[in-house]
PDB file of N, CA and C in Angstrom:
ATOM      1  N   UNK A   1      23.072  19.392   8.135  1.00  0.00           N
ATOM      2  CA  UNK A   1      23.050  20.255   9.293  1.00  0.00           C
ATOM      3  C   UNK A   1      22.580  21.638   8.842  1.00  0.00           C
ATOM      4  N   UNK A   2      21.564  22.197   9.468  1.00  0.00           N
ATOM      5  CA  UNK A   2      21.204  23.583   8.919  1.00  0.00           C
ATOM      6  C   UNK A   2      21.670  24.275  10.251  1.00  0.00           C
ATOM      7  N   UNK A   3      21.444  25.619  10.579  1.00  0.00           N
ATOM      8  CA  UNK A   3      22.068  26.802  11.020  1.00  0.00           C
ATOM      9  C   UNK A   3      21.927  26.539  12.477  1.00  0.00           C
ATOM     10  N   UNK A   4      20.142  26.199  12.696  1.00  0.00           N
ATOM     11  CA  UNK A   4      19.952  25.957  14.338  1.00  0.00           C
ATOM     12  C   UNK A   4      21.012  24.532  15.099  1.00  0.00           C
ATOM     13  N   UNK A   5      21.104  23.757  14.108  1.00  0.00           N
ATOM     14  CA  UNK A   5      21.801  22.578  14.717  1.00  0.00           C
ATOM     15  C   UNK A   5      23.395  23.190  14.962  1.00  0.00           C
ATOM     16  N   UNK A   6      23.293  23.824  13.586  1.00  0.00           N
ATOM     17  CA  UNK A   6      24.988  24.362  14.334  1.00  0.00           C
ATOM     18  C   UNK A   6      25.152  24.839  14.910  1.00  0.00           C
ATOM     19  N   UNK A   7      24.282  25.839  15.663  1.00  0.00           N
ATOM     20  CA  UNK A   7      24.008  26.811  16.907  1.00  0.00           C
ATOM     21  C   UNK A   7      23.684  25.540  18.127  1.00  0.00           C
ATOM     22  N   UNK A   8      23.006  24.796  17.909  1.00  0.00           N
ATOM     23  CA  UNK A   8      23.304  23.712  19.577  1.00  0.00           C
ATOM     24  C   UNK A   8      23.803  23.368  19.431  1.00  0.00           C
ATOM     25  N   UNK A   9      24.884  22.758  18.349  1.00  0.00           N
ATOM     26  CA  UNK A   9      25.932  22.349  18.236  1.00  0.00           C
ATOM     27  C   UNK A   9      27.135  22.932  19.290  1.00  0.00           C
ATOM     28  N   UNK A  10      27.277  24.180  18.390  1.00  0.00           N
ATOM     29  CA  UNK A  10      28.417  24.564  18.909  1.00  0.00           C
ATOM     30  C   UNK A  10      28.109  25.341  20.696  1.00  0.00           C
ATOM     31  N   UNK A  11      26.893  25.956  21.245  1.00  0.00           N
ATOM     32  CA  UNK A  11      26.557  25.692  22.386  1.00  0.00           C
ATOM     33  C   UNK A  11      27.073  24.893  22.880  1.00  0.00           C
ATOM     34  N   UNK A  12      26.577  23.375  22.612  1.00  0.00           N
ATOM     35  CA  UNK A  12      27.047  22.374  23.208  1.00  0.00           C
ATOM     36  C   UNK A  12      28.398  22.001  23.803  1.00  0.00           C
ATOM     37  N   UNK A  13      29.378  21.963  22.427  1.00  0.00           N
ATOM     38  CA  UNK A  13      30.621  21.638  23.061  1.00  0.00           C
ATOM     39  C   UNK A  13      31.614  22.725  23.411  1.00  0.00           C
ATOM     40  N   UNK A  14      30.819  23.874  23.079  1.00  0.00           N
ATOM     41  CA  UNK A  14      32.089  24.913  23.775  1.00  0.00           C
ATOM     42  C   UNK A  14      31.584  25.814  25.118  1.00  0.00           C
ATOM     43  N   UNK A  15      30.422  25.012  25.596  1.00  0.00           N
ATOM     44  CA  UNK A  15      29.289  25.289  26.710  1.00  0.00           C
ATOM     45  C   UNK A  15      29.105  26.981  26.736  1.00  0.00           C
ATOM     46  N   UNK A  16      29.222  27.550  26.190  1.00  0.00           N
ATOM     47  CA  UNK A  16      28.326  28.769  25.758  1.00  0.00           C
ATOM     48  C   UNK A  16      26.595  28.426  25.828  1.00  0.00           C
ATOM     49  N   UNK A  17      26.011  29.326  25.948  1.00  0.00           N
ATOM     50  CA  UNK A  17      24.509  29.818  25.687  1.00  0.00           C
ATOM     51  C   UNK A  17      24.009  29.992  24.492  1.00  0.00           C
ATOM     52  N   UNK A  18      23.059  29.822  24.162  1.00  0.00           N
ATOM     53  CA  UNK A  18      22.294  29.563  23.032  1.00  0.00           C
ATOM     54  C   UNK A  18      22.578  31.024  22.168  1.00  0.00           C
ATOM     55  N   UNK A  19      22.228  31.747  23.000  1.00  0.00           N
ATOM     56  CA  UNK A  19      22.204  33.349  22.451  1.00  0.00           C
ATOM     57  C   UNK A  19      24.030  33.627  22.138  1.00  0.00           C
ATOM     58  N   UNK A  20      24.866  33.373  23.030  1.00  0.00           N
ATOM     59  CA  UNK A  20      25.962  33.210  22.790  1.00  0.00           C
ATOM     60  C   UNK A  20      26.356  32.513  21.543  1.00  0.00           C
ATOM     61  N   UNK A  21      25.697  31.701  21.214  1.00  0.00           N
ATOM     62  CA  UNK A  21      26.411  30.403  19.975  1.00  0.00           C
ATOM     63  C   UNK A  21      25.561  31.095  18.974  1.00  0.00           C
ATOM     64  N   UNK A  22      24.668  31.430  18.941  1.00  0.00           N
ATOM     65  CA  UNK A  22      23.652  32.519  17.952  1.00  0.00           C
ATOM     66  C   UNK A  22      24.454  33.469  17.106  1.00  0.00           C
ATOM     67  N   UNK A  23      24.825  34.465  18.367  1.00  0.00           N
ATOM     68  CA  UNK A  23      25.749  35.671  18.077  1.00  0.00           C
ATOM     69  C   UNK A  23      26.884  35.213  16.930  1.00  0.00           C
ATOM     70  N   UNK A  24      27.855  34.298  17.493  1.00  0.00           N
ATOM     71  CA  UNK A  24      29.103  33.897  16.970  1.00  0.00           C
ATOM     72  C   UNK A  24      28.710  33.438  15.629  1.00  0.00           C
ATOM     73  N   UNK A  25      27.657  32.442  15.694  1.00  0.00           N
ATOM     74  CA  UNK A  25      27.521  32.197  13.981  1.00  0.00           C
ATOM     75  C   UNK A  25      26.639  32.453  12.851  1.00  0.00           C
ATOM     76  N   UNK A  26      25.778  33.853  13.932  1.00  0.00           N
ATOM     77  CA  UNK A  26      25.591  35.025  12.326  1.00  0.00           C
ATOM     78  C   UNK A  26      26.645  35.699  12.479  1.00  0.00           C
ATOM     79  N   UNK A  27      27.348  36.322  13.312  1.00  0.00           N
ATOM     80  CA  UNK A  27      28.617  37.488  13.217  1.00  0.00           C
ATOM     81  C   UNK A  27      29.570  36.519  11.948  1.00  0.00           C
ATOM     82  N   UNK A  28      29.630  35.302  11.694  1.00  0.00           N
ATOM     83  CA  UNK A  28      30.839  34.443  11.203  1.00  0.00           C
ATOM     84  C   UNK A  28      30.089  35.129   9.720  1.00  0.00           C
ATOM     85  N   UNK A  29      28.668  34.517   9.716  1.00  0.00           N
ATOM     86  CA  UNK A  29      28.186  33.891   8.110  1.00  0.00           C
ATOM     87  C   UNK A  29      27.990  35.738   7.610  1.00  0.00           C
ATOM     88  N   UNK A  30      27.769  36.728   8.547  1.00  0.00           N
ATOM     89  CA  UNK A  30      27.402  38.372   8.165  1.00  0.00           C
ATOM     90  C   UNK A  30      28.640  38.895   7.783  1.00  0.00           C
ATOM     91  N   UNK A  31      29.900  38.610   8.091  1.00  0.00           N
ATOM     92  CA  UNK A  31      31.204  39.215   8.024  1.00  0.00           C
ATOM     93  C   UNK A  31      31.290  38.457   6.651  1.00  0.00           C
ATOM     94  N   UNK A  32      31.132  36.689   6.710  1.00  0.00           N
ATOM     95  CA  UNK A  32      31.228  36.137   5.056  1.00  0.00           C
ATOM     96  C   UNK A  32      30.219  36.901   3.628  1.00  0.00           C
ATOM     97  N   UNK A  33      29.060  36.961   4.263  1.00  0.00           N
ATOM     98  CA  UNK A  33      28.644  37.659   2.634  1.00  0.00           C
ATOM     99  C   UNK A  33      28.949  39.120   2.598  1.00  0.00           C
ATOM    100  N   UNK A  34      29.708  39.801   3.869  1.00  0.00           N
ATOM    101  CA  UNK A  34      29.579  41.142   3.903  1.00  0.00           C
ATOM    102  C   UNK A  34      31.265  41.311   3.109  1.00  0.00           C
ATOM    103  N   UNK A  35      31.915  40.311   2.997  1.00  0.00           N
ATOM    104  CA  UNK A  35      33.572  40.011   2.184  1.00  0.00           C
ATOM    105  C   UNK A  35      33.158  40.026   0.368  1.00  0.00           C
ATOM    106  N   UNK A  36      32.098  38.783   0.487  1.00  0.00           N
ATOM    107  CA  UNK A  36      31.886  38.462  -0.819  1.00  0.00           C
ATOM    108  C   UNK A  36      30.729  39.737  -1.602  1.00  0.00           C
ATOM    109  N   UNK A  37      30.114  40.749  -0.498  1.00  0.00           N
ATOM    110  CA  UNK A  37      29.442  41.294  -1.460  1.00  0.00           C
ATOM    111  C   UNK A  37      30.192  42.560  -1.609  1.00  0.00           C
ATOM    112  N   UNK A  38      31.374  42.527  -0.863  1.00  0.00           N
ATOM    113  CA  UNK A  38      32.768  43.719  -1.181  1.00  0.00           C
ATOM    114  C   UNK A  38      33.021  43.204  -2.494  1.00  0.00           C
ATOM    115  N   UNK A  39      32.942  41.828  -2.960  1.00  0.00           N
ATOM    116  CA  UNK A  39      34.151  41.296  -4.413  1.00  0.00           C
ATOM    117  C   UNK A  39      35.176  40.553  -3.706  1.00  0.00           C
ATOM    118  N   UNK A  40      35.154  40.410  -2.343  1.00  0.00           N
ATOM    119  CA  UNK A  40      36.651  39.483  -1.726  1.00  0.00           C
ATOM    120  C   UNK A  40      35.954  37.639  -1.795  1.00  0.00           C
ATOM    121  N   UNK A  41      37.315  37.249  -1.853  1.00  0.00           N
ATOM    122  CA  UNK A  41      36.960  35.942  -1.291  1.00  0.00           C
ATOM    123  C   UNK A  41      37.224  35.291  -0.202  1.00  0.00           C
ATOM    124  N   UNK A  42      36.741  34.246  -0.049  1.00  0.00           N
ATOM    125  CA  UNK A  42      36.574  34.216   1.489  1.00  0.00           C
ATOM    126  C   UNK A  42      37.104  32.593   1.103  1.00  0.00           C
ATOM    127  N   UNK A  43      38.063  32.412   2.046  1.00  0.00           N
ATOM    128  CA  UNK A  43      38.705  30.911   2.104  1.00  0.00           C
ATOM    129  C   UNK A  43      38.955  30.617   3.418  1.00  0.00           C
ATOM    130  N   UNK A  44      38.593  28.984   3.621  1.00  0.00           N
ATOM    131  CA  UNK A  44      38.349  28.307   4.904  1.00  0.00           C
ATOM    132  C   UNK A  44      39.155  27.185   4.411  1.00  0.00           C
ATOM    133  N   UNK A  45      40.506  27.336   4.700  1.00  0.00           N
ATOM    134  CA  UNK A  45      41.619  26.307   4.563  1.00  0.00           C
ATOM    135  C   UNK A  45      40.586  24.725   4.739  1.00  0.00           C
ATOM    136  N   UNK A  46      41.372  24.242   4.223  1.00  0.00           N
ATOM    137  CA  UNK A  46      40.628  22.564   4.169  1.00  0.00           C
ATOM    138  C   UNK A  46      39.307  22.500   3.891  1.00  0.00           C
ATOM    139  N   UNK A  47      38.432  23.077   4.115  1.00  0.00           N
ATOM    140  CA  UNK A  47      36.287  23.265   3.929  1.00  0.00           C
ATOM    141  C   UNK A  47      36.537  23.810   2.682  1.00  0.00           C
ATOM    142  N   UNK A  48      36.617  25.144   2.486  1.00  0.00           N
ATOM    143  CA  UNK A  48      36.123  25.462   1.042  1.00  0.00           C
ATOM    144  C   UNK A  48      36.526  26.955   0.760  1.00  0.00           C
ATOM    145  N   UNK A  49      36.334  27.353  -0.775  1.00  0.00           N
ATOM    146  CA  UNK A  49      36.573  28.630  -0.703  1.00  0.00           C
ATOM    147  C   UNK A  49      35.085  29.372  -1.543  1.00  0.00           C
ATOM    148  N   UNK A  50      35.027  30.478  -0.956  1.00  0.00           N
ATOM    149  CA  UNK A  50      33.838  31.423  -1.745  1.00  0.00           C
ATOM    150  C   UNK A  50      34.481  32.371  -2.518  1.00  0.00           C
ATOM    151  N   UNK A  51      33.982  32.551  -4.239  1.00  0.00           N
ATOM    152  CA  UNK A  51      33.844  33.679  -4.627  1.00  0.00           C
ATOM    153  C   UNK A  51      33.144  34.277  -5.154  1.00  0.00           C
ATOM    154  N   UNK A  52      32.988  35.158  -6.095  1.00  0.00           N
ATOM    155  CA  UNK A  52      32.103  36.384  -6.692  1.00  0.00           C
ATOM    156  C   UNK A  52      32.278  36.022  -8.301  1.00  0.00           C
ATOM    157  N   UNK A  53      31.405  35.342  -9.099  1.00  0.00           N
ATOM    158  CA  UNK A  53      31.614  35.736 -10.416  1.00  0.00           C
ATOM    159  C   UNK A  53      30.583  36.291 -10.914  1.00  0.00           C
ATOM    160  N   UNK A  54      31.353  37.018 -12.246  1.00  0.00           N
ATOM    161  CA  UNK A  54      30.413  38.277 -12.505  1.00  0.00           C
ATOM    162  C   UNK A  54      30.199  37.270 -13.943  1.00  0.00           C
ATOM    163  N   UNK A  55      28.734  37.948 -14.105  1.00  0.00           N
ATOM    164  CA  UNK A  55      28.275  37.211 -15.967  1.00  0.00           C
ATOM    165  C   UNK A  55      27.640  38.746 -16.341  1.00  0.00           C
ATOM    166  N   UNK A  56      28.310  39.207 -17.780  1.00  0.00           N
ATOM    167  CA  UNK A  56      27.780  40.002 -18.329  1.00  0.00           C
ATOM    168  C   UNK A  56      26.354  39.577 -19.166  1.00  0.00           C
ATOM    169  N   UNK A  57      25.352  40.401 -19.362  1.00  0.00           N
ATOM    170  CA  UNK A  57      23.591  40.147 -20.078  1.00  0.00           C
ATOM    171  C   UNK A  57      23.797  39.307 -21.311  1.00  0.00           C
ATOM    172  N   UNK A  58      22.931  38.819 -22.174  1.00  0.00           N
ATOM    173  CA  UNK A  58      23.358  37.871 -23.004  1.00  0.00           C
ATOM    174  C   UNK A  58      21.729  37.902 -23.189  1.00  0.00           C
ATOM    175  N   UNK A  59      21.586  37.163 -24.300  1.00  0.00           N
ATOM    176  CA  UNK A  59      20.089  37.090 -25.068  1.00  0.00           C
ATOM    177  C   UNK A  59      19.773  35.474 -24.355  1.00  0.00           C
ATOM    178  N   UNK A  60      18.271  35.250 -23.858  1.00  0.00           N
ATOM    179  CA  UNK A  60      17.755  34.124 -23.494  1.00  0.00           C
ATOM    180  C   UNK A  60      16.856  33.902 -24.045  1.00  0.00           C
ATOM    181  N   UNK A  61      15.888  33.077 -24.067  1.00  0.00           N
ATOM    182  CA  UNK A  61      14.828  32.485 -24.599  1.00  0.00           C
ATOM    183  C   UNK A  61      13.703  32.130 -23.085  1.00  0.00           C
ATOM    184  N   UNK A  62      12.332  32.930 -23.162  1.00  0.00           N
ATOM    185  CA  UNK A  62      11.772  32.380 -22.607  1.00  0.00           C
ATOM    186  C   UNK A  62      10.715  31.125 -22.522  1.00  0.00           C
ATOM    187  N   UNK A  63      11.061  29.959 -21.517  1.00  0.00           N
ATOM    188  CA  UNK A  63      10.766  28.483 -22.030  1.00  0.00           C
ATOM    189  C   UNK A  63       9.237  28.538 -21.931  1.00  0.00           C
ATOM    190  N   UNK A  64       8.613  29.812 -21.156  1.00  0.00           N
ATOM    191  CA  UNK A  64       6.957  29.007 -20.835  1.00  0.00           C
ATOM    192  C   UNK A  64       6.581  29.923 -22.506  1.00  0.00           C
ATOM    193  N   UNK A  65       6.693  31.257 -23.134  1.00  0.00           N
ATOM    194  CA  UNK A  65       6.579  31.415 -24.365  1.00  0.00           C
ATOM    195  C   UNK A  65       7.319  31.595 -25.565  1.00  0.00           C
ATOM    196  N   UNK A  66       8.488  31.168 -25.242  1.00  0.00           N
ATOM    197  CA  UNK A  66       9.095  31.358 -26.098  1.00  0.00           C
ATOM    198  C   UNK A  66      10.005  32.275 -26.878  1.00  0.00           C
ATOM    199  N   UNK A  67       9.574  33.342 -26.261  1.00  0.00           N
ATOM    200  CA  UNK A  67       9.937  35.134 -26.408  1.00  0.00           C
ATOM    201  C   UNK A  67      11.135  35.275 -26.466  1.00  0.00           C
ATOM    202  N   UNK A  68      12.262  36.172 -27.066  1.00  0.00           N
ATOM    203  CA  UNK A  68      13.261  36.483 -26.396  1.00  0.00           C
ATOM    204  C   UNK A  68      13.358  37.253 -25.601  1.00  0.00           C
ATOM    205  N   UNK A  69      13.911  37.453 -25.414  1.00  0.00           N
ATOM    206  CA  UNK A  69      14.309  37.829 -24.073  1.00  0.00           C
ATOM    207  C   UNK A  69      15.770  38.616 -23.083  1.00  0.00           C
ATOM    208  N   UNK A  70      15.928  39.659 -22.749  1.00  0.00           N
ATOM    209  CA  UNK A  70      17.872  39.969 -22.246  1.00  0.00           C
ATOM    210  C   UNK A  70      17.965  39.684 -21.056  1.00  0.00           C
ATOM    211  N   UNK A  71      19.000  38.587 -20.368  1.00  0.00           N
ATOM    212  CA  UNK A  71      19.522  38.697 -19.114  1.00  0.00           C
ATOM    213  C   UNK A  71      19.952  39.440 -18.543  1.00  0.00           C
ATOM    214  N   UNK A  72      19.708  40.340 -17.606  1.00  0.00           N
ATOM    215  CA  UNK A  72      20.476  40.993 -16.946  1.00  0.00           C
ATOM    216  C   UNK A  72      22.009  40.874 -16.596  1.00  0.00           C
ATOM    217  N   UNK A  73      22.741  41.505 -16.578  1.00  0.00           N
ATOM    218  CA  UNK A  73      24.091  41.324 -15.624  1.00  0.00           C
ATOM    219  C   UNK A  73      24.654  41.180 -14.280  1.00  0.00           C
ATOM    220  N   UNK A  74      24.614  40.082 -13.930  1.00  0.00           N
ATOM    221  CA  UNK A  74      24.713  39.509 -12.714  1.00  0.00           C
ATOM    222  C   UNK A  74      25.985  38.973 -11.752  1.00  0.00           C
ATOM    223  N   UNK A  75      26.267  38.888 -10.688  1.00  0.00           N
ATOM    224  CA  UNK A  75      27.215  38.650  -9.898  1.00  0.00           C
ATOM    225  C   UNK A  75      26.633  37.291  -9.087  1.00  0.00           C
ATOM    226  N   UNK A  76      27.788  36.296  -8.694  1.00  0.00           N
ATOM    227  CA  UNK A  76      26.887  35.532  -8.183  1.00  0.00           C
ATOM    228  C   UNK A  76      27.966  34.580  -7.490  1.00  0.00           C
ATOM    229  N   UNK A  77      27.846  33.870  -5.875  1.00  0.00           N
ATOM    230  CA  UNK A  77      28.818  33.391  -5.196  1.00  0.00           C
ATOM    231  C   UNK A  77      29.053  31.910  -6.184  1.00  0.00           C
ATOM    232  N   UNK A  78      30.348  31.627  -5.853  1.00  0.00           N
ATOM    233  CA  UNK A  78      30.497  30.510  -6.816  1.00  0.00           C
ATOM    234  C   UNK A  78      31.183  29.432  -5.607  1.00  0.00           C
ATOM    235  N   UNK A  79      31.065  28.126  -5.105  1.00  0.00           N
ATOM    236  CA  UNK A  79      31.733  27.780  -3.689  1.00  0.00           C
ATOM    237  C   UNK A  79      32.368  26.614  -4.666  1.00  0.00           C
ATOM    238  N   UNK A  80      33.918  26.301  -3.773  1.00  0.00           N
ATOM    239  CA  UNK A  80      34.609  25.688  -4.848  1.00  0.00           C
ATOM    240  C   UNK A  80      35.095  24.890  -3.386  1.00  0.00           C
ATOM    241  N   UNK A  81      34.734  23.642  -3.758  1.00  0.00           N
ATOM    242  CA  UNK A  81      35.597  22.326  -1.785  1.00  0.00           C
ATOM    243  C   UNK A  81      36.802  22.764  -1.731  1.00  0.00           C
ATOM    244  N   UNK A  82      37.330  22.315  -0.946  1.00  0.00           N
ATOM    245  CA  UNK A  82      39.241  22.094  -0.536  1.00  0.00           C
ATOM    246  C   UNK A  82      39.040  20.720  -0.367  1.00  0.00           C
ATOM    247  N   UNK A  83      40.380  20.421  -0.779  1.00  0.00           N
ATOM    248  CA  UNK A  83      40.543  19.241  -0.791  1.00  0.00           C
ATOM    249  C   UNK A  83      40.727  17.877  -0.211  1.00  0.00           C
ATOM    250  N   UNK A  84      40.927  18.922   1.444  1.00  0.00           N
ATOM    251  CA  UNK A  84      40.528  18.123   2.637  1.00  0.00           C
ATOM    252  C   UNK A  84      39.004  17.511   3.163  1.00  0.00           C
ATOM    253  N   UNK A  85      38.607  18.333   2.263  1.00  0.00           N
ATOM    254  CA  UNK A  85      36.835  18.251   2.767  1.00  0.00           C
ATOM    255  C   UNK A  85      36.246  16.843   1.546  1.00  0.00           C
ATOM    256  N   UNK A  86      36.687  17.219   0.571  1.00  0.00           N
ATOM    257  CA  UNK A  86      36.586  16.175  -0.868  1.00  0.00           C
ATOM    258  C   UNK A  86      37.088  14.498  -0.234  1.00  0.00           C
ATOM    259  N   UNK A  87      38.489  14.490   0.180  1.00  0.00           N
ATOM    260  CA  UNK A  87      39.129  13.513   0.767  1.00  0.00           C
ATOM    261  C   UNK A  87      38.187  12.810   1.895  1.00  0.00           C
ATOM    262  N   UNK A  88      38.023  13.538   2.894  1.00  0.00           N
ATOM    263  CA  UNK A  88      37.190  12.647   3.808  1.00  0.00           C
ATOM    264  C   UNK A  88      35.807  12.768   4.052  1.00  0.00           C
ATOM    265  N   UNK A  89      35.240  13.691   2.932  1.00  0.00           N
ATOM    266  CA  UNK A  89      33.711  12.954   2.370  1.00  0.00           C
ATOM    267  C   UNK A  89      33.635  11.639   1.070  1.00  0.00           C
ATOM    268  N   UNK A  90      35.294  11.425   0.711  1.00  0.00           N
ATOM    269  CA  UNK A  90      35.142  10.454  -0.174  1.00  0.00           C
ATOM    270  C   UNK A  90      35.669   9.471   0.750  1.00  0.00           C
ATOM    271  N   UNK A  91      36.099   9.082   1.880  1.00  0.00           N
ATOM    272  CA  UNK A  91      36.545   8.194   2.912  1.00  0.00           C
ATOM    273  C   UNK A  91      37.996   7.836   2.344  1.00  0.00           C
ATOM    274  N   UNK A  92      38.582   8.639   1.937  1.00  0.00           N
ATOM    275  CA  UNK A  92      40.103   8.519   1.586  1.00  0.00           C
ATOM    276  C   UNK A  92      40.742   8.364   2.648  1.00  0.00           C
TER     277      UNK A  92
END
């Protein structure tokens, strides 16, 4: 399911308007990275939880020459299931 289906989706069964079901689920997903790019995490009991891990720079190797190379220091969402979601995508 990508974003538009969840937007007629949820149109659909909560008979709202397109622009209506629009609104509600960028306001949802803009408030979520606007948590995680505070450093908060963001948890959705039973679906899943989001967080923020940070990786300090470190020496790499570049594969097309070979070069070394420094990684930058980076932050980056990390999404971890709940266990309700694990359970009945495994048909438990």
């Amino acid at each position: 399911m990508n974003k538009l289906e969840l937007i007629t989706k949820l149109a659909e069964e909560q008979g709202l308007s397109r622009a209506e079901s629009k609104n509600v689920v960028d306001l949802f997903f803009n408030h979520m990275s606007d948590a995680l790019f505070n450093g908060d995490r963001v948890e959705i009991r039973g679906l899943c939880s989001f967080k923020v891990k940070e990786y300090d720079s470190y020496k790499g190797r570049n594969p097309k020459s070979g070069e070394m190379v420094t990684v930058k220091p980076k932050r980056l969402p990390f999404f971890k299931v709940g266990t309700e979601l694990k359970e009945r995508v495994d048909g438990e």
